[in-house]
PDB file of N, CA and C in Angstrom:
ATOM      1  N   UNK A   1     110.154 100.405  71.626  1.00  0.00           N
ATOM      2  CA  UNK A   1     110.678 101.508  72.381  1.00  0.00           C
ATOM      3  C   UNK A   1     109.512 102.125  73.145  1.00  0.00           C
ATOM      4  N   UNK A   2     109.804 102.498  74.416  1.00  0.00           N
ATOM      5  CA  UNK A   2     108.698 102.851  75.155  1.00  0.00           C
ATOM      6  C   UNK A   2     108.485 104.224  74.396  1.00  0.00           C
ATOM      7  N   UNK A   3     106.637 104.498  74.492  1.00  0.00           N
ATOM      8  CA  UNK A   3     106.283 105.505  73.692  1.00  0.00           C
ATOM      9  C   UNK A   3     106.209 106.435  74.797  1.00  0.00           C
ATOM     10  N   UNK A   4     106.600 106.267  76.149  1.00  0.00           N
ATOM     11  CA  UNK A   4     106.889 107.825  76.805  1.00  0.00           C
ATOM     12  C   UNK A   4     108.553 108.141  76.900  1.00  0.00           C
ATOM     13  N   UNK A   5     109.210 107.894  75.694  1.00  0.00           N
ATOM     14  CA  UNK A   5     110.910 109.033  76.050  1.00  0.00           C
ATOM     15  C   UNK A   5     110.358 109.948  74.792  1.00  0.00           C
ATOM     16  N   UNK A   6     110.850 111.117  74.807  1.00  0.00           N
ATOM     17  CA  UNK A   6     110.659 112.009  74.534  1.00  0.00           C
ATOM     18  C   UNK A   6     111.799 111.463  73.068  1.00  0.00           C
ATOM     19  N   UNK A   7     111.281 112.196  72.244  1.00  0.00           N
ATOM     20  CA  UNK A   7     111.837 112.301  70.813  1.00  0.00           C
ATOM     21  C   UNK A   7     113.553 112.347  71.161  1.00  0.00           C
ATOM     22  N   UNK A   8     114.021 113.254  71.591  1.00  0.00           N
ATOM     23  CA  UNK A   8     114.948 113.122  71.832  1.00  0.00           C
ATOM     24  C   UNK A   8     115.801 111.947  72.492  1.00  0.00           C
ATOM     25  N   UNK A   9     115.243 111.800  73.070  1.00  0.00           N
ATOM     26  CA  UNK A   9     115.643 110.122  73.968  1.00  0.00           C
ATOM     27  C   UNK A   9     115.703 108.801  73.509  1.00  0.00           C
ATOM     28  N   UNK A  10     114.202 108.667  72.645  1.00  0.00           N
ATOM     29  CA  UNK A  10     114.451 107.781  71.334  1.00  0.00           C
ATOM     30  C   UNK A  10     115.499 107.648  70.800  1.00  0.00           C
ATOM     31  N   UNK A  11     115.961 108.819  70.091  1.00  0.00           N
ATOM     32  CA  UNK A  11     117.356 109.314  69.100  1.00  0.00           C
ATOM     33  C   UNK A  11     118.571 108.344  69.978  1.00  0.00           C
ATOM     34  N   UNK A  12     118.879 108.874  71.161  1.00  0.00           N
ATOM     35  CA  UNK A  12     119.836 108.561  72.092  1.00  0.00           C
ATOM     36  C   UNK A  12     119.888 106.974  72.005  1.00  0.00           C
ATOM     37  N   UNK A  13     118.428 106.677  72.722  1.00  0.00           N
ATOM     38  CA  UNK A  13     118.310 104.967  72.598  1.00  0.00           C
ATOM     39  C   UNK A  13     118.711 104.052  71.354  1.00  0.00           C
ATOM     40  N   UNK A  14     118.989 104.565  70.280  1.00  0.00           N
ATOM     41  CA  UNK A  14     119.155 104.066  68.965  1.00  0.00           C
ATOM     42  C   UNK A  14     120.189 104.391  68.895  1.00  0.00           C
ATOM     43  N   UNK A  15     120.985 105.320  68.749  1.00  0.00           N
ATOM     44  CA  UNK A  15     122.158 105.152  68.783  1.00  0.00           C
ATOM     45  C   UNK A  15     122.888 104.759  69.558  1.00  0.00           C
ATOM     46  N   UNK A  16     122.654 104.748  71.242  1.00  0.00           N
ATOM     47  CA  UNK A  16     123.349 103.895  71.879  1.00  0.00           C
ATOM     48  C   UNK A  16     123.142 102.452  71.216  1.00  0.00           C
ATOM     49  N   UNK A  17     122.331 101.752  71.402  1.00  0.00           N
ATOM     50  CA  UNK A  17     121.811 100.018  70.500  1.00  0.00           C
ATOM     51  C   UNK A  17     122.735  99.870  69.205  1.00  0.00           C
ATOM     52  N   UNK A  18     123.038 100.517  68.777  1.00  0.00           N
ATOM     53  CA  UNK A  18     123.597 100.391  67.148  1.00  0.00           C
ATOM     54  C   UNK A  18     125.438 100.204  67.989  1.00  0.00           C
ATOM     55  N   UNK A  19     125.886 100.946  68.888  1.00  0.00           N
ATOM     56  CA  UNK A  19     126.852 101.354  69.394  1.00  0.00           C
ATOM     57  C   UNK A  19     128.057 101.205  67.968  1.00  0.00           C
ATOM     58  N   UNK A  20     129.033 100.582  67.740  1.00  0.00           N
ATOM     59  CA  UNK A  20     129.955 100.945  66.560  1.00  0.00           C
ATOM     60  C   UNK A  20     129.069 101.080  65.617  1.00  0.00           C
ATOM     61  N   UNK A  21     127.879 100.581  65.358  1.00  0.00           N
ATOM     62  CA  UNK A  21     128.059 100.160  63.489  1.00  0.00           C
ATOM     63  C   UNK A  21     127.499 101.317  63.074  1.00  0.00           C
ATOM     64  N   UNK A  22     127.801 101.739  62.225  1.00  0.00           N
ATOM     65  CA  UNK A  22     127.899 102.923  61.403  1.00  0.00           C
ATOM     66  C   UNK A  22     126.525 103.170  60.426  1.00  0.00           C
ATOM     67  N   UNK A  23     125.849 104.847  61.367  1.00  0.00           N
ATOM     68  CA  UNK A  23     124.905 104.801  60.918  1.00  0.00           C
ATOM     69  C   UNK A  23     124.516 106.611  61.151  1.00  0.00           C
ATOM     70  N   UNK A  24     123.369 106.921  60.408  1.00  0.00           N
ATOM     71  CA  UNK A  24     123.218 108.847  60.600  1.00  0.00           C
ATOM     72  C   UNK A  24     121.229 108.652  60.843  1.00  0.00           C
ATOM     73  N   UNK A  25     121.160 109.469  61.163  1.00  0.00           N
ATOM     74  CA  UNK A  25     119.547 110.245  61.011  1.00  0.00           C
ATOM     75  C   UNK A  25     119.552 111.311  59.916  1.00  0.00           C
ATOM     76  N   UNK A  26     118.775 110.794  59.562  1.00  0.00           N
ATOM     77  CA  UNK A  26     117.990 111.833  58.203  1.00  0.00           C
ATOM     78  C   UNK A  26     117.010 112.595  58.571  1.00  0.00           C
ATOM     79  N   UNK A  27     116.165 112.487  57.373  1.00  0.00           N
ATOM     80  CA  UNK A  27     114.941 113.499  57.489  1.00  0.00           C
ATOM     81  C   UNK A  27     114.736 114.524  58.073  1.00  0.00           C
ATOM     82  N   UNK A  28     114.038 114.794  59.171  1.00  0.00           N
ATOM     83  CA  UNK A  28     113.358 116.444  59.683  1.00  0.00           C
ATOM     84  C   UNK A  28     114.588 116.704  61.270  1.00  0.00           C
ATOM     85  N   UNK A  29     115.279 115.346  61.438  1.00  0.00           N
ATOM     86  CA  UNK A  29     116.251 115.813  62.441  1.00  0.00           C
ATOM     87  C   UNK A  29     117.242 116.164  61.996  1.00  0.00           C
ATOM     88  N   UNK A  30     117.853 115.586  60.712  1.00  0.00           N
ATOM     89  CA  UNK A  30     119.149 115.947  60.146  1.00  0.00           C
ATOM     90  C   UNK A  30     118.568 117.414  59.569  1.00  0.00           C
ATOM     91  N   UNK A  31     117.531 117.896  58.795  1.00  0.00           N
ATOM     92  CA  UNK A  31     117.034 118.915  58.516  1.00  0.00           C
ATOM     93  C   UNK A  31     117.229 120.102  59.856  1.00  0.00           C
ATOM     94  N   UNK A  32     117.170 120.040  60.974  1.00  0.00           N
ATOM     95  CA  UNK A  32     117.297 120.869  62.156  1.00  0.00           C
ATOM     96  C   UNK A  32     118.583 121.371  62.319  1.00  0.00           C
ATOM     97  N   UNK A  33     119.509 120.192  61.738  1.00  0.00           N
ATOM     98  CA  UNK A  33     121.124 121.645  61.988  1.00  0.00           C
ATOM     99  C   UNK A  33     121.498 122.508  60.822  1.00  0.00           C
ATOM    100  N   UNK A  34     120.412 122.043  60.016  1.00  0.00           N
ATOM    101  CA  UNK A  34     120.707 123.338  58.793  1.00  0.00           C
ATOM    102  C   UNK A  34     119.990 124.109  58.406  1.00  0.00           C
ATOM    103  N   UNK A  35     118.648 123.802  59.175  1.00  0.00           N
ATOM    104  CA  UNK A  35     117.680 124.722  57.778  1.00  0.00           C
ATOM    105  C   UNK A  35     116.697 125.249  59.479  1.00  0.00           C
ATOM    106  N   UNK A  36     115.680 125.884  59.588  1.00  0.00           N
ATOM    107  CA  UNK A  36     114.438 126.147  60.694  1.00  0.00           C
ATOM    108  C   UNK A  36     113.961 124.724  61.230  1.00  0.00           C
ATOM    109  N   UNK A  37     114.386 123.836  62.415  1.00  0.00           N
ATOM    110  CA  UNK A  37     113.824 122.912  62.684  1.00  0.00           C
ATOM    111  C   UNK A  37     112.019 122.560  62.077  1.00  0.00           C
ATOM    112  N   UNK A  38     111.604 121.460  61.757  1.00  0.00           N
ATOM    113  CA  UNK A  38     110.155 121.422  61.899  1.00  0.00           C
ATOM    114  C   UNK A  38     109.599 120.418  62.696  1.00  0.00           C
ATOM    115  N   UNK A  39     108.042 120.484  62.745  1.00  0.00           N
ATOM    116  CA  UNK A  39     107.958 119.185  63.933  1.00  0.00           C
ATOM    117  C   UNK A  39     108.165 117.887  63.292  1.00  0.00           C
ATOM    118  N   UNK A  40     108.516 116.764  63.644  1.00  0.00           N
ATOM    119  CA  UNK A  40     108.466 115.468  63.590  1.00  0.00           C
ATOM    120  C   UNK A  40     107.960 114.533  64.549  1.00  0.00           C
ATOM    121  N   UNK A  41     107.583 113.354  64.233  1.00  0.00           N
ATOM    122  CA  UNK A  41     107.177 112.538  65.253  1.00  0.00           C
ATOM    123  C   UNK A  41     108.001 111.009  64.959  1.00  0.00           C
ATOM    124  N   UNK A  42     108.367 110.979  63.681  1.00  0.00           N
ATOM    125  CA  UNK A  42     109.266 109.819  63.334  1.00  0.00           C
ATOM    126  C   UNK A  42     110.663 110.127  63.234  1.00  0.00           C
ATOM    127  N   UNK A  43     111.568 108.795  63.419  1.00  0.00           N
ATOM    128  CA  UNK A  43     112.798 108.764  63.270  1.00  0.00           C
ATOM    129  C   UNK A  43     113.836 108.293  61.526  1.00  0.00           C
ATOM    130  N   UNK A  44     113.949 109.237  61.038  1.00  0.00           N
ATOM    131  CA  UNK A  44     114.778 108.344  59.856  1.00  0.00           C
ATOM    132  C   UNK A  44     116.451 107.915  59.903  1.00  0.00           C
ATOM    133  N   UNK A  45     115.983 106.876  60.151  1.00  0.00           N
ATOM    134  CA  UNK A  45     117.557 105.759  60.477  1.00  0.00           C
ATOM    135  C   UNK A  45     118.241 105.760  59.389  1.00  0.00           C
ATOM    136  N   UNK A  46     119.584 105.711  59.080  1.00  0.00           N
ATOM    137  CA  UNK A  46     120.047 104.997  58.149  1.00  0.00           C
ATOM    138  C   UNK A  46     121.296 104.263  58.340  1.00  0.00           C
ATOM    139  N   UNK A  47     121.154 103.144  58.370  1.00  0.00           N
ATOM    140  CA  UNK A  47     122.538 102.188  59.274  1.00  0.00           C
ATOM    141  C   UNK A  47     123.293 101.937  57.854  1.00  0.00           C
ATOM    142  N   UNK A  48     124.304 101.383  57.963  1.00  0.00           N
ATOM    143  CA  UNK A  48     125.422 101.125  56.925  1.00  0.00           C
ATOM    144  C   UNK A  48     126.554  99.725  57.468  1.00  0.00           C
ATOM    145  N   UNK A  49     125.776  98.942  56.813  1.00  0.00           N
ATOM    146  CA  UNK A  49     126.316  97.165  56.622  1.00  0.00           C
ATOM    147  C   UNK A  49     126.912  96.707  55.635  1.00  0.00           C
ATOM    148  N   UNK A  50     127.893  95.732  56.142  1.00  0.00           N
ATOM    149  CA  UNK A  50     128.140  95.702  54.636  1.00  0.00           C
ATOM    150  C   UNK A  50     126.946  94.570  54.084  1.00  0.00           C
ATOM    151  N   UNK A  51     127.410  94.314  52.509  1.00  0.00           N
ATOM    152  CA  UNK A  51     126.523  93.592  51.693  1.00  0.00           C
ATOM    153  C   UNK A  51     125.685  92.223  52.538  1.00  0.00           C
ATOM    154  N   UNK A  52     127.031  91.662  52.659  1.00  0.00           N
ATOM    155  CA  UNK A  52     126.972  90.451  53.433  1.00  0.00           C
ATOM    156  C   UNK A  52     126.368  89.863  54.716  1.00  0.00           C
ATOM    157  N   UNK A  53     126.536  90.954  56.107  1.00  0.00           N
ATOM    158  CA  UNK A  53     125.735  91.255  56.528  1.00  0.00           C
ATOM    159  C   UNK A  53     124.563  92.273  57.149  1.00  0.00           C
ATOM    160  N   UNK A  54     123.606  91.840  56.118  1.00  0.00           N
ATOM    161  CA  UNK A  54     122.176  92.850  56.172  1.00  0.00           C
ATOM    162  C   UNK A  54     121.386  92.953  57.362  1.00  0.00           C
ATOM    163  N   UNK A  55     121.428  91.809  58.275  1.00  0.00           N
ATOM    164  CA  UNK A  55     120.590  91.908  59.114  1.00  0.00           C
ATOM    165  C   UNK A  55     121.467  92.054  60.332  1.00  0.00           C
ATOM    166  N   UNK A  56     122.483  92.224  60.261  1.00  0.00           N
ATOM    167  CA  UNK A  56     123.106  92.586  61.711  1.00  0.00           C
ATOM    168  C   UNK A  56     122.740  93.542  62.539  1.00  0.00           C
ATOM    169  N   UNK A  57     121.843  94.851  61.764  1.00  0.00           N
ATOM    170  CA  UNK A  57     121.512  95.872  63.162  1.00  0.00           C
ATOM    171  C   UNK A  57     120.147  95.477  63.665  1.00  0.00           C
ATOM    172  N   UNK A  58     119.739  94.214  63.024  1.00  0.00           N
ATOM    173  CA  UNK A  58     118.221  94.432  63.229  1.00  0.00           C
ATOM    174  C   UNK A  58     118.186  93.424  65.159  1.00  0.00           C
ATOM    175  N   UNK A  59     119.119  92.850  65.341  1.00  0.00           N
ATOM    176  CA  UNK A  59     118.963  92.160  66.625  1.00  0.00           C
ATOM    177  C   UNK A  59     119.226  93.276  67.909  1.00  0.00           C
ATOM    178  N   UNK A  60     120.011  94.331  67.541  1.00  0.00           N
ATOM    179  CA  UNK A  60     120.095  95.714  68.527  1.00  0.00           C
ATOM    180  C   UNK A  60     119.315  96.713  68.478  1.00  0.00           C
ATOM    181  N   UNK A  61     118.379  97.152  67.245  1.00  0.00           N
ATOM    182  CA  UNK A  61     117.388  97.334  67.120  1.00  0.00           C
ATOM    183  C   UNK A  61     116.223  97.325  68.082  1.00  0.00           C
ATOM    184  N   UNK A  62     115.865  95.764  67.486  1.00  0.00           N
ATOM    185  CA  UNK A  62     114.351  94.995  68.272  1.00  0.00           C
ATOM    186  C   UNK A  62     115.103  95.141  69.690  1.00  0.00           C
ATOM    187  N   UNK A  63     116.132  95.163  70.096  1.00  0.00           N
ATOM    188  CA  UNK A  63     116.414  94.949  71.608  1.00  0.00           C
ATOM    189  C   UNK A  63     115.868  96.515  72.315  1.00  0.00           C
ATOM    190  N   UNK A  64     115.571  97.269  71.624  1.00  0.00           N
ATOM    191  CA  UNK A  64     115.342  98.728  71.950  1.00  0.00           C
ATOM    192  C   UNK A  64     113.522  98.460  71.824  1.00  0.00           C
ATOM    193  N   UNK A  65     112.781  98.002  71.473  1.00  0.00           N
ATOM    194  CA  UNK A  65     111.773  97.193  71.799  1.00  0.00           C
ATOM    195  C   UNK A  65     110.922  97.993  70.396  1.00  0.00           C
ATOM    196  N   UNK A  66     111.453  98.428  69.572  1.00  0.00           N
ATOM    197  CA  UNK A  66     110.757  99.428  68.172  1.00  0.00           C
ATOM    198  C   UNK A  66     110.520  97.938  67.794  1.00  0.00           C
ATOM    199  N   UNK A  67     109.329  98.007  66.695  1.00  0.00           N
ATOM    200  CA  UNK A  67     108.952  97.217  65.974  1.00  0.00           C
ATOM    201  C   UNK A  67     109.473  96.847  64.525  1.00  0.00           C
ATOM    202  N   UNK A  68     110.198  95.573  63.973  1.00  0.00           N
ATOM    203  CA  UNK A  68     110.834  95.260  63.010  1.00  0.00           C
ATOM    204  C   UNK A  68     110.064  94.414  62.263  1.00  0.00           C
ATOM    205  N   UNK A  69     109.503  95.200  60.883  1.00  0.00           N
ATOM    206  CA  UNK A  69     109.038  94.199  60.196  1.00  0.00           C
ATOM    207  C   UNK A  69     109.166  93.083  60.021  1.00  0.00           C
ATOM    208  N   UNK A  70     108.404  92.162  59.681  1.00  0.00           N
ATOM    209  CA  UNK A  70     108.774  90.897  58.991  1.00  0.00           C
ATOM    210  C   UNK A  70     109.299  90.460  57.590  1.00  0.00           C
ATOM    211  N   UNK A  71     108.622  91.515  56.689  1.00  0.00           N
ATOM    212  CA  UNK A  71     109.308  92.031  55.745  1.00  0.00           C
ATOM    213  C   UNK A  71     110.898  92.736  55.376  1.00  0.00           C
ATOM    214  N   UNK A  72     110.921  93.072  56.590  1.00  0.00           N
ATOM    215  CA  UNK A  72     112.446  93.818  56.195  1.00  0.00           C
ATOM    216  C   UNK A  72     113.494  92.618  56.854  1.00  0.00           C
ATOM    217  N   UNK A  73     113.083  91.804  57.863  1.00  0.00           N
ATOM    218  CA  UNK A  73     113.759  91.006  58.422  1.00  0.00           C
ATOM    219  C   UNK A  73     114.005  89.791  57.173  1.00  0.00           C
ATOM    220  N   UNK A  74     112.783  89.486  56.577  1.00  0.00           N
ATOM    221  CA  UNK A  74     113.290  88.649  55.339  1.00  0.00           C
ATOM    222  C   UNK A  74     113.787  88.979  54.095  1.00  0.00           C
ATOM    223  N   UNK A  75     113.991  90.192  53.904  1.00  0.00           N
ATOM    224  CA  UNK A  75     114.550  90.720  52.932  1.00  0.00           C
ATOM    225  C   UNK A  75     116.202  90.716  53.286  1.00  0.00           C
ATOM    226  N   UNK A  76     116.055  91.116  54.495  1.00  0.00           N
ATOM    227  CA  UNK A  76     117.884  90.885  54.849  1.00  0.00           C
ATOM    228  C   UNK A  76     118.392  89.817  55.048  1.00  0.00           C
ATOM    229  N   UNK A  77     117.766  88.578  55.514  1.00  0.00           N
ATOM    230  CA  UNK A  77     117.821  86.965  55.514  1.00  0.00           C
ATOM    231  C   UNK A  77     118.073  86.861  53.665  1.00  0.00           C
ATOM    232  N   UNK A  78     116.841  87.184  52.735  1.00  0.00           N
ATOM    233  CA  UNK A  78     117.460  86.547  51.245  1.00  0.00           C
ATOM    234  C   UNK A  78     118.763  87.465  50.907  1.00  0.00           C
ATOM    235  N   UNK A  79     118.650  89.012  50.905  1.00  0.00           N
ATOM    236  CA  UNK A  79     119.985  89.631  50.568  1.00  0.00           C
ATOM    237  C   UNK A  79     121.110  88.835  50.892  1.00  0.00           C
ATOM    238  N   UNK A  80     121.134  88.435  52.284  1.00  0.00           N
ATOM    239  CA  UNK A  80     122.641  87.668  52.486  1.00  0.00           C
ATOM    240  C   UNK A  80     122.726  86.161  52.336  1.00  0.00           C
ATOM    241  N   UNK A  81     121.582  85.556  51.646  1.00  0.00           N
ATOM    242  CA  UNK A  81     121.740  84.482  51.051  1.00  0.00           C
ATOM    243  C   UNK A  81     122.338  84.486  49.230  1.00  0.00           C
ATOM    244  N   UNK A  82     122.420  85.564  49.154  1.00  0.00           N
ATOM    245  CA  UNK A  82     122.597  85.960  47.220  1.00  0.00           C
ATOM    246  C   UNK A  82     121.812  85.747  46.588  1.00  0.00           C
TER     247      UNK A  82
END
């Protein structure tokens, strides 16, 4: 993801990319509609797949150009192998 959109824009870009699949922000942004905003500089994702397939958000994701472990990419490759 280009590192000049503004925090906010990020947000936007990710959730447009995900488009249906079902997912929220956490941490210090979900913290902002309830409590005194604070600063942040990261995003906490949390997408919702089923079991089976784990790695389905990760190809709309990387298309937003953020960086996807290699680690998390093979962890969702063995998860949906059983």
């Amino acid at each position: 993801m280009p590192a000049r959109l503004s925090l906010p824009d990020k947000v936007l870009a990710l959730h447009h990319a995900l488009g249906a699949t079902p997912h929220a922000f956490g941490g210090a942004l979900a913290l902002a509609y309830y409590a005194e905003p604070r600063s942040t500089v990261d995003i906490d994702l949390n997408v919702f797949v089923p079991a089976a397939e784990p790695s389905a958000p990760i190809e709309p994701l990387a298309a937003t150009g953020i960086e996807i472990g290699h680690g998390l990419i093979e962890a969702a490759r063995s998860q949906a192998q059983g």
